[in-house]
PDB file of N, CA and C in Angstrom:
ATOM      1  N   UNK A   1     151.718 127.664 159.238  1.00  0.00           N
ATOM      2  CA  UNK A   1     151.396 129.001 158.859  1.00  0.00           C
ATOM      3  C   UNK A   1     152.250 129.930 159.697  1.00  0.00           C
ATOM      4  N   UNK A   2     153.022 130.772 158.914  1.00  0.00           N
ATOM      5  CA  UNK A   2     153.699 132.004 159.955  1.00  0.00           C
ATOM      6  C   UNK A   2     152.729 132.994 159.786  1.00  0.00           C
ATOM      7  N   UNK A   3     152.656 133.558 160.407  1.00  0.00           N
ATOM      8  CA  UNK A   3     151.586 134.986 160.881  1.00  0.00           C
ATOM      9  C   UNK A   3     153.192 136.427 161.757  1.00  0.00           C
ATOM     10  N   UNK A   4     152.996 137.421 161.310  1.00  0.00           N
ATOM     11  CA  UNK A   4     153.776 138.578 162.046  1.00  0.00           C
ATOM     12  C   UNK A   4     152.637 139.389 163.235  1.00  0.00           C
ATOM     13  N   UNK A   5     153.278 139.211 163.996  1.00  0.00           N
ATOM     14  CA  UNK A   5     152.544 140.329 165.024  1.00  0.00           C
ATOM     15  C   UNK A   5     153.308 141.449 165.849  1.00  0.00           C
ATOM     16  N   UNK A   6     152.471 142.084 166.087  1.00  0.00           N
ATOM     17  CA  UNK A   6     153.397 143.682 166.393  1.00  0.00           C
ATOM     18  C   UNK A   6     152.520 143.878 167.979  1.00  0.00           C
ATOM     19  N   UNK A   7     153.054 144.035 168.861  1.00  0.00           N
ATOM     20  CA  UNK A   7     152.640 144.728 169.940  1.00  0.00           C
ATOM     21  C   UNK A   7     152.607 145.924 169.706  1.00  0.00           C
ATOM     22  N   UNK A   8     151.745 147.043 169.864  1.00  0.00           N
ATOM     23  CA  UNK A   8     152.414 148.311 169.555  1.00  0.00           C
ATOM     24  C   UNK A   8     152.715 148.822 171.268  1.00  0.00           C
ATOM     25  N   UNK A   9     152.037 148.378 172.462  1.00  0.00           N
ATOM     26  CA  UNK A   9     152.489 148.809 173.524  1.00  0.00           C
ATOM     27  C   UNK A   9     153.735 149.006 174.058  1.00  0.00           C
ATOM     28  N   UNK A  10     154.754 147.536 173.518  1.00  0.00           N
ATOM     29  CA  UNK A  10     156.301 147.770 173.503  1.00  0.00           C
ATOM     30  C   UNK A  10     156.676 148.048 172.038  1.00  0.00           C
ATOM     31  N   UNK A  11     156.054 148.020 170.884  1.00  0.00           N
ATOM     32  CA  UNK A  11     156.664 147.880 169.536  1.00  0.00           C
ATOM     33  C   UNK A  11     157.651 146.498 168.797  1.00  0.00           C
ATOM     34  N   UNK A  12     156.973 145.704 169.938  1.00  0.00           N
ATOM     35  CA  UNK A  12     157.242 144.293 169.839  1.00  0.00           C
ATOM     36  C   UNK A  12     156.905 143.699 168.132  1.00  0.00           C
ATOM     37  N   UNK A  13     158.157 143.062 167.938  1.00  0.00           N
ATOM     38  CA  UNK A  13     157.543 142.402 166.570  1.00  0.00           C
ATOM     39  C   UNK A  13     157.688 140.661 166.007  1.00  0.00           C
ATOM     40  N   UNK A  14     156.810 139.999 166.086  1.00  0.00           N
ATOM     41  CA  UNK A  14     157.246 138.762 166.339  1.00  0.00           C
ATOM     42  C   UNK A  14     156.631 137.937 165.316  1.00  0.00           C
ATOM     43  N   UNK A  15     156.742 136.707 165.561  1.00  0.00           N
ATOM     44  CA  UNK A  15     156.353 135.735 164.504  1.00  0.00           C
ATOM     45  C   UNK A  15     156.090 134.352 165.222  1.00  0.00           C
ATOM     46  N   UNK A  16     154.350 134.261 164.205  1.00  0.00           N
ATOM     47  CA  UNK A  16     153.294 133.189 165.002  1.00  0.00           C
ATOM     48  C   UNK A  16     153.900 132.072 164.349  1.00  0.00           C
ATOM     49  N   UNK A  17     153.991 130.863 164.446  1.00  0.00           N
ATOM     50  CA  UNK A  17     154.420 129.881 163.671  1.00  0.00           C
ATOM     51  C   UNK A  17     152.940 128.738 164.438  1.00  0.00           C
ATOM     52  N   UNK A  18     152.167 127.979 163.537  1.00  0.00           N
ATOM     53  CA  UNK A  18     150.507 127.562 163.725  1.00  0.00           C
ATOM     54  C   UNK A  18     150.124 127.075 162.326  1.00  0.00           C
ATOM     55  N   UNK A  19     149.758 125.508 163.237  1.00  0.00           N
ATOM     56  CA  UNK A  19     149.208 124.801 162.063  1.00  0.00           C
ATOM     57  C   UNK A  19     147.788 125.754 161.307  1.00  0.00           C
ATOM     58  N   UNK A  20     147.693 126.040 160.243  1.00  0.00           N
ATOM     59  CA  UNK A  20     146.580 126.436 159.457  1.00  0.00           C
ATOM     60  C   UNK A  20     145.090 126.054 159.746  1.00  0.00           C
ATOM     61  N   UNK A  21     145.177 124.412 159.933  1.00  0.00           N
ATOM     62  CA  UNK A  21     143.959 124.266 159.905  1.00  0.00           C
ATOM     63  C   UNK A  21     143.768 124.091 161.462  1.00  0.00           C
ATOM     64  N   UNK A  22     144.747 123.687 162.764  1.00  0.00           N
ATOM     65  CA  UNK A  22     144.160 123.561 163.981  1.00  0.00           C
ATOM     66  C   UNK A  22     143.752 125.352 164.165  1.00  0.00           C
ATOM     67  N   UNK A  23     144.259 126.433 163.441  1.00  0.00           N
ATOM     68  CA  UNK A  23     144.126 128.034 164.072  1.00  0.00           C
ATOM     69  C   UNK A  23     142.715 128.147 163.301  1.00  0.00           C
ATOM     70  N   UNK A  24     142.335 127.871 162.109  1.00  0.00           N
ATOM     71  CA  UNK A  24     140.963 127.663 161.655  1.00  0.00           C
ATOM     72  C   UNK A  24     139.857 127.196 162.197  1.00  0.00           C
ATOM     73  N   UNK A  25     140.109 125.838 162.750  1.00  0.00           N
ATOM     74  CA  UNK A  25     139.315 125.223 163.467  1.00  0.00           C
ATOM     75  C   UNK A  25     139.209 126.068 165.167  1.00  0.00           C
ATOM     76  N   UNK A  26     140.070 126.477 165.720  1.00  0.00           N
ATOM     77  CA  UNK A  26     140.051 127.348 167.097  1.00  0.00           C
ATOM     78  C   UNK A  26     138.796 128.382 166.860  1.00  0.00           C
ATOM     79  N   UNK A  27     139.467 129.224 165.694  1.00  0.00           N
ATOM     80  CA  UNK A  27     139.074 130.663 165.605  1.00  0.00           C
ATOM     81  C   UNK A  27     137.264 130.489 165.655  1.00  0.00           C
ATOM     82  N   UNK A  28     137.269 129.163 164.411  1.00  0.00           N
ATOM     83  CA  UNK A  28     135.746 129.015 163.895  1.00  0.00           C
ATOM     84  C   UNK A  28     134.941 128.428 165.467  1.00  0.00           C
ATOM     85  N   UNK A  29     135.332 127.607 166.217  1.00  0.00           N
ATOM     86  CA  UNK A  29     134.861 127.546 167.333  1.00  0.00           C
ATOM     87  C   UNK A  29     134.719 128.461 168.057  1.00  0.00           C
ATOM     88  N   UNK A  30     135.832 129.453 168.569  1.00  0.00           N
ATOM     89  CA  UNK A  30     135.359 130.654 169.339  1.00  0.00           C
ATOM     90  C   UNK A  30     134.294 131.766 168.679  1.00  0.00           C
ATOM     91  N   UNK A  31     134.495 131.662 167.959  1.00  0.00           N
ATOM     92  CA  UNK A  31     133.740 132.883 166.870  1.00  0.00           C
ATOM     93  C   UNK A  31     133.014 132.122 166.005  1.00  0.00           C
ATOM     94  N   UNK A  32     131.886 131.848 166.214  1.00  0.00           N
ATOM     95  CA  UNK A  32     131.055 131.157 165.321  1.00  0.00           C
ATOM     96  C   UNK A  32     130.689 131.896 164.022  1.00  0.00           C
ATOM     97  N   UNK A  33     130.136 133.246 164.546  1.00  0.00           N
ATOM     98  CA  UNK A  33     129.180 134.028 164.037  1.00  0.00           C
ATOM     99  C   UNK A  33     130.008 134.852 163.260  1.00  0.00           C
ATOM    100  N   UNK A  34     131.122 135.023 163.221  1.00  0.00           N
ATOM    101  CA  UNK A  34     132.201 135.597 162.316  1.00  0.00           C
ATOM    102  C   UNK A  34     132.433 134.922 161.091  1.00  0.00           C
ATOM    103  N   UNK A  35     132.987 133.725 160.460  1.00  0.00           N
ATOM    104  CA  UNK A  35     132.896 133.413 159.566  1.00  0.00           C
ATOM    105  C   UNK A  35     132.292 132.069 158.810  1.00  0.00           C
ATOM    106  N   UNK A  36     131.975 132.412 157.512  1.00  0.00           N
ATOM    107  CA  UNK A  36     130.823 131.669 157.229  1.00  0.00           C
ATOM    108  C   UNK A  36     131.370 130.114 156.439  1.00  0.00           C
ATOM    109  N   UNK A  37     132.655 129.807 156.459  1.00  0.00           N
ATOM    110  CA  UNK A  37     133.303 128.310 156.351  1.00  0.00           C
ATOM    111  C   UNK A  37     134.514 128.529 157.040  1.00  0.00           C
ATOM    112  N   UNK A  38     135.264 127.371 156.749  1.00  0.00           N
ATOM    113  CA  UNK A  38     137.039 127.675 156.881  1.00  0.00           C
ATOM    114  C   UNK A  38     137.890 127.903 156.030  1.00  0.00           C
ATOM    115  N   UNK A  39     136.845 127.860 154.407  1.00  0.00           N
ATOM    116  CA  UNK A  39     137.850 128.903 153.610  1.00  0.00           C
ATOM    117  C   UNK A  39     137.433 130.735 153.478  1.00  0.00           C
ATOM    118  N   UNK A  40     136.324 130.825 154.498  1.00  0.00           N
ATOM    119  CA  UNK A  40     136.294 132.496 154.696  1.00  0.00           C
ATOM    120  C   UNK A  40     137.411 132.470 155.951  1.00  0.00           C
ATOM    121  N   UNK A  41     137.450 131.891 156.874  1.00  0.00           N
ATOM    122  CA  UNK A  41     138.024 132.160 158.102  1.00  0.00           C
ATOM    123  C   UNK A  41     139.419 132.314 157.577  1.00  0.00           C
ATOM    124  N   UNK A  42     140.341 131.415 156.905  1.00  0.00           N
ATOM    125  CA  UNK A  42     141.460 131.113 156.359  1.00  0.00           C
ATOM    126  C   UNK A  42     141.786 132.672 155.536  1.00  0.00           C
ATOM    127  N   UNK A  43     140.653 133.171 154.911  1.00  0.00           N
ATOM    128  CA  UNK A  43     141.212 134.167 154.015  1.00  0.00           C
ATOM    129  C   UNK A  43     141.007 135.580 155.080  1.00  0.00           C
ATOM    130  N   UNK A  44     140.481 135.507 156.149  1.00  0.00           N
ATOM    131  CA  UNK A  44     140.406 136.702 156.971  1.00  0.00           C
ATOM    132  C   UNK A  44     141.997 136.473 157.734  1.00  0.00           C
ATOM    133  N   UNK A  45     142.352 135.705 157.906  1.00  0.00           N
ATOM    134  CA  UNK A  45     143.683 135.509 158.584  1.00  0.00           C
ATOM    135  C   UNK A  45     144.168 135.987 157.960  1.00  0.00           C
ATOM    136  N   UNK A  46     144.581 135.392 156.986  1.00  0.00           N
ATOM    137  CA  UNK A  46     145.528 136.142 155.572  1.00  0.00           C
ATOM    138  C   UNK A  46     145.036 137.415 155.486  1.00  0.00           C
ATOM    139  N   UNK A  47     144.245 138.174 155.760  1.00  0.00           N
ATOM    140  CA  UNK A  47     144.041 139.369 155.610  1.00  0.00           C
ATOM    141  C   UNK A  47     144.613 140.468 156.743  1.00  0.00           C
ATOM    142  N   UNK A  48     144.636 139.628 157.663  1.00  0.00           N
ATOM    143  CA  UNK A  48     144.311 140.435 159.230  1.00  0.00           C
ATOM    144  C   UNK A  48     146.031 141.142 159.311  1.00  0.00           C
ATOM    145  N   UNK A  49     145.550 142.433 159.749  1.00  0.00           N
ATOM    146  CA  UNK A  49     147.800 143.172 160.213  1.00  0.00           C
ATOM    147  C   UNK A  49     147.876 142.862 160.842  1.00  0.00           C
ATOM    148  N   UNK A  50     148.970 142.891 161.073  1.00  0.00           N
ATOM    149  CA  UNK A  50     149.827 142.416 162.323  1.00  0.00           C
ATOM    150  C   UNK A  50     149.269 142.721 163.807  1.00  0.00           C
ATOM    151  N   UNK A  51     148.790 144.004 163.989  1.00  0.00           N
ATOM    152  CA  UNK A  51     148.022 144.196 165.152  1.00  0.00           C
ATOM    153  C   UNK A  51     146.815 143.444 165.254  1.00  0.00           C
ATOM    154  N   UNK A  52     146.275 142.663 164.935  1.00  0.00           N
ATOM    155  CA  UNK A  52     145.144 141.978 164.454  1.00  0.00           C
ATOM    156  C   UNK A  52     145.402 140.503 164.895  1.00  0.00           C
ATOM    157  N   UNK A  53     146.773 140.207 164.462  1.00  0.00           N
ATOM    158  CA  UNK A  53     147.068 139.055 164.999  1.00  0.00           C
ATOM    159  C   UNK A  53     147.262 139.325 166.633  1.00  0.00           C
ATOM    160  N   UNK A  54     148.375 140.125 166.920  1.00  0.00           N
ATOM    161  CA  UNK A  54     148.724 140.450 168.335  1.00  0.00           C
ATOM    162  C   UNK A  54     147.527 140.049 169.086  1.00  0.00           C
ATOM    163  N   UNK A  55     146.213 140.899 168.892  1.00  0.00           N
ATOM    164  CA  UNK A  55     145.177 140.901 169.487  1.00  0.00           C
ATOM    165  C   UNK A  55     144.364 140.147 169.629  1.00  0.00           C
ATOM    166  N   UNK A  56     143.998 139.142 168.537  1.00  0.00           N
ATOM    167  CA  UNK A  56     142.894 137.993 168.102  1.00  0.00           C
ATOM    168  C   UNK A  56     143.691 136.553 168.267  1.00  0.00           C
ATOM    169  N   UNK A  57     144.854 136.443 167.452  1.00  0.00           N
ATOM    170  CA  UNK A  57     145.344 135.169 167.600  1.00  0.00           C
ATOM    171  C   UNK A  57     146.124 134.791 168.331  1.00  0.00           C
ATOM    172  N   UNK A  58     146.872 135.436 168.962  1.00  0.00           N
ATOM    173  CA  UNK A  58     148.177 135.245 170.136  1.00  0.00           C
ATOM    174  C   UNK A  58     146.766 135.317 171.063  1.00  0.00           C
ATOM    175  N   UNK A  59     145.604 136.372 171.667  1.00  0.00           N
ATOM    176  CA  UNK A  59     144.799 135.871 172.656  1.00  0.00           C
ATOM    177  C   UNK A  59     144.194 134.706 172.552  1.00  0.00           C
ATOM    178  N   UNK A  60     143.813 134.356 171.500  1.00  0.00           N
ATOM    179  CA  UNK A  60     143.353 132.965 171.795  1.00  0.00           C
ATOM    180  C   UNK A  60     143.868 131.786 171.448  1.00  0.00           C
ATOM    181  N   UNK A  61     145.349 132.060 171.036  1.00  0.00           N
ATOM    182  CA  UNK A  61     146.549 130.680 171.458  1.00  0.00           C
ATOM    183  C   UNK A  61     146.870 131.171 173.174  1.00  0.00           C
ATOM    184  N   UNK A  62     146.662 131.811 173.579  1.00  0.00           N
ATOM    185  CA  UNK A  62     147.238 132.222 175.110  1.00  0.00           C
ATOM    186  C   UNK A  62     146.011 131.219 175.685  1.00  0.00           C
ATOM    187  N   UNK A  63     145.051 131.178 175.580  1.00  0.00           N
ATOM    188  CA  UNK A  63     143.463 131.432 176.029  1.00  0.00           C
ATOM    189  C   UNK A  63     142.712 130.092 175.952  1.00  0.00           C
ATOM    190  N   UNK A  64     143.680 128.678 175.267  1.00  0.00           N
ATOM    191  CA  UNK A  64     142.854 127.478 174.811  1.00  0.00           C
ATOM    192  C   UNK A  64     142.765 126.721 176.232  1.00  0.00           C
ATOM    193  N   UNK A  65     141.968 126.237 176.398  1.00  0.00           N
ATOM    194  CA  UNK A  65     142.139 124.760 177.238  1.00  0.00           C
ATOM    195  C   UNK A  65     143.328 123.987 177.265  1.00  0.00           C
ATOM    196  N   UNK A  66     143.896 123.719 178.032  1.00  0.00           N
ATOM    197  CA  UNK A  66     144.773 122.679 178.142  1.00  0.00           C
ATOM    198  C   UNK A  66     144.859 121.368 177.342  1.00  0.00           C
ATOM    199  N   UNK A  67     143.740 121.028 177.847  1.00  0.00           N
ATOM    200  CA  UNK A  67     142.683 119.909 177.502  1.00  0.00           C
ATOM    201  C   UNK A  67     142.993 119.982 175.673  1.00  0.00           C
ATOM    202  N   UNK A  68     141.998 120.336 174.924  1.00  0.00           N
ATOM    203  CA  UNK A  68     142.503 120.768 173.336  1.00  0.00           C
ATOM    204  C   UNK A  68     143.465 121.109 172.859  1.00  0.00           C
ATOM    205  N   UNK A  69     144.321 122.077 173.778  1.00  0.00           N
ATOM    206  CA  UNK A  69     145.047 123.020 172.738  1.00  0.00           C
ATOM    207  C   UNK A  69     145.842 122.508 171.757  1.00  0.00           C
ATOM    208  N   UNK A  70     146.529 123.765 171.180  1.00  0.00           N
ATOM    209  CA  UNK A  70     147.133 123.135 169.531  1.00  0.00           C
ATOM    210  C   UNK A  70     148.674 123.343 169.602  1.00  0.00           C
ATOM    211  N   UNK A  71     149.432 123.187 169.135  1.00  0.00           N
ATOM    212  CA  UNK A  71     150.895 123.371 169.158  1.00  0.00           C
ATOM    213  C   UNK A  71     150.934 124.962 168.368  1.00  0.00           C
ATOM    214  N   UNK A  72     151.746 125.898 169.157  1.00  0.00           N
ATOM    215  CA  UNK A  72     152.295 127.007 168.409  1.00  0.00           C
ATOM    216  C   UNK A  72     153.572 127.385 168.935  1.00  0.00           C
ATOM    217  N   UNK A  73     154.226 128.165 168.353  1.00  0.00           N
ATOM    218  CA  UNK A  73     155.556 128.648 168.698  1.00  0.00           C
ATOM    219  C   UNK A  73     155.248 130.332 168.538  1.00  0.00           C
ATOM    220  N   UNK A  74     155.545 131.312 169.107  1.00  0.00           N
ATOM    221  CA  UNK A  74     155.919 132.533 169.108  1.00  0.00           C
ATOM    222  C   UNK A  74     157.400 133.174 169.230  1.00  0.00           C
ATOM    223  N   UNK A  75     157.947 133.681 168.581  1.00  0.00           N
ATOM    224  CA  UNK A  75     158.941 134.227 168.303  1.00  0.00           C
ATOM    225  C   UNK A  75     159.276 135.293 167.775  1.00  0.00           C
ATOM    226  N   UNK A  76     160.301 135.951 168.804  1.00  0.00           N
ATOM    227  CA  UNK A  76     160.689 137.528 168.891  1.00  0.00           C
ATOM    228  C   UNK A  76     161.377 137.565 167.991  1.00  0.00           C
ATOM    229  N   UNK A  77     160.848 138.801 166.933  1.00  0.00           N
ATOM    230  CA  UNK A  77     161.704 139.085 165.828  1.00  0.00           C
ATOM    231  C   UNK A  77     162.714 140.485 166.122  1.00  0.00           C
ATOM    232  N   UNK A  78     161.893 141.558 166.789  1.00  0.00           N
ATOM    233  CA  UNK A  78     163.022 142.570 167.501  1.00  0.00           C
ATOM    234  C   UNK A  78     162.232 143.716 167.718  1.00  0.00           C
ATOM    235  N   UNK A  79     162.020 145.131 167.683  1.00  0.00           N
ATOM    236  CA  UNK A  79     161.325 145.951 168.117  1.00  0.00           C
ATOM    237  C   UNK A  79     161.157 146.929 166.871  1.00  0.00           C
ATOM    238  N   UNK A  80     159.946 147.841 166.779  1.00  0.00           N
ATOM    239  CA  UNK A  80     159.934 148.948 165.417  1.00  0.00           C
ATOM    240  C   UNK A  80     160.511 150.167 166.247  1.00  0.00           C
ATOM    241  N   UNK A  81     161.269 150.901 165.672  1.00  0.00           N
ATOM    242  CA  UNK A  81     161.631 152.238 166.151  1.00  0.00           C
ATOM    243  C   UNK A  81     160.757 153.241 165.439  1.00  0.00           C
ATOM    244  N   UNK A  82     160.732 153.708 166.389  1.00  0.00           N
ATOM    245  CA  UNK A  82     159.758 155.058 166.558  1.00  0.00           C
ATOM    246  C   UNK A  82     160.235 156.183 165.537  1.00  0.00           C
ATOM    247  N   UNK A  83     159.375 156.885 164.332  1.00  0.00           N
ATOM    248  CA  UNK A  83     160.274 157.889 164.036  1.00  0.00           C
ATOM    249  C   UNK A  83     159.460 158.629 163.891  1.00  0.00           C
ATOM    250  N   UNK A  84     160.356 159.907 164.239  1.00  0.00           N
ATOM    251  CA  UNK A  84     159.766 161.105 164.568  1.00  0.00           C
ATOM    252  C   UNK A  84     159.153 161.454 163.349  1.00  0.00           C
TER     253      UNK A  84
END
């Protein structure tokens, strides 16, 4: 699964690269009470902007256990310019 995320603090813009179902299975463990299978969880991803990812999924690929964690890649795509 690629996912885009945007820092807006630097205007960072990058790209999640994450197996589908290990980021399903994470999310649904940390957040129980948020969604009600893994094909609601799956379609809130697909829903979520880019700031959404920044915030929710890059923290909790930063944030796993050692022990579990899942394979991801993050990658800098380049910066948004500001316009007046």
């Amino acid at each position: 699964m690629k996912l885009i995320a945007i820092d807006r603090d630097d205007n960072s813009v990058y790209q999640v690269i994450v197996n589908r179902y290990d980021l399903v299975s994470l999310l649904m463990e940390r957040f129980p009470n948020n969604y009600s299978s893994e094909l609601n969880c799956l379609e809130e991803i697909m829903d979520m902007e880019p700031e959404d990812v920044d915030a929710i999924i890059i923290g909790e690929l930063h944030n796993q256990d050692f022990q579990d964690s899942i394979d991801y890649k993050i990658k800098l795509l380049g910066e948004i310019e500001e316009v007046a």
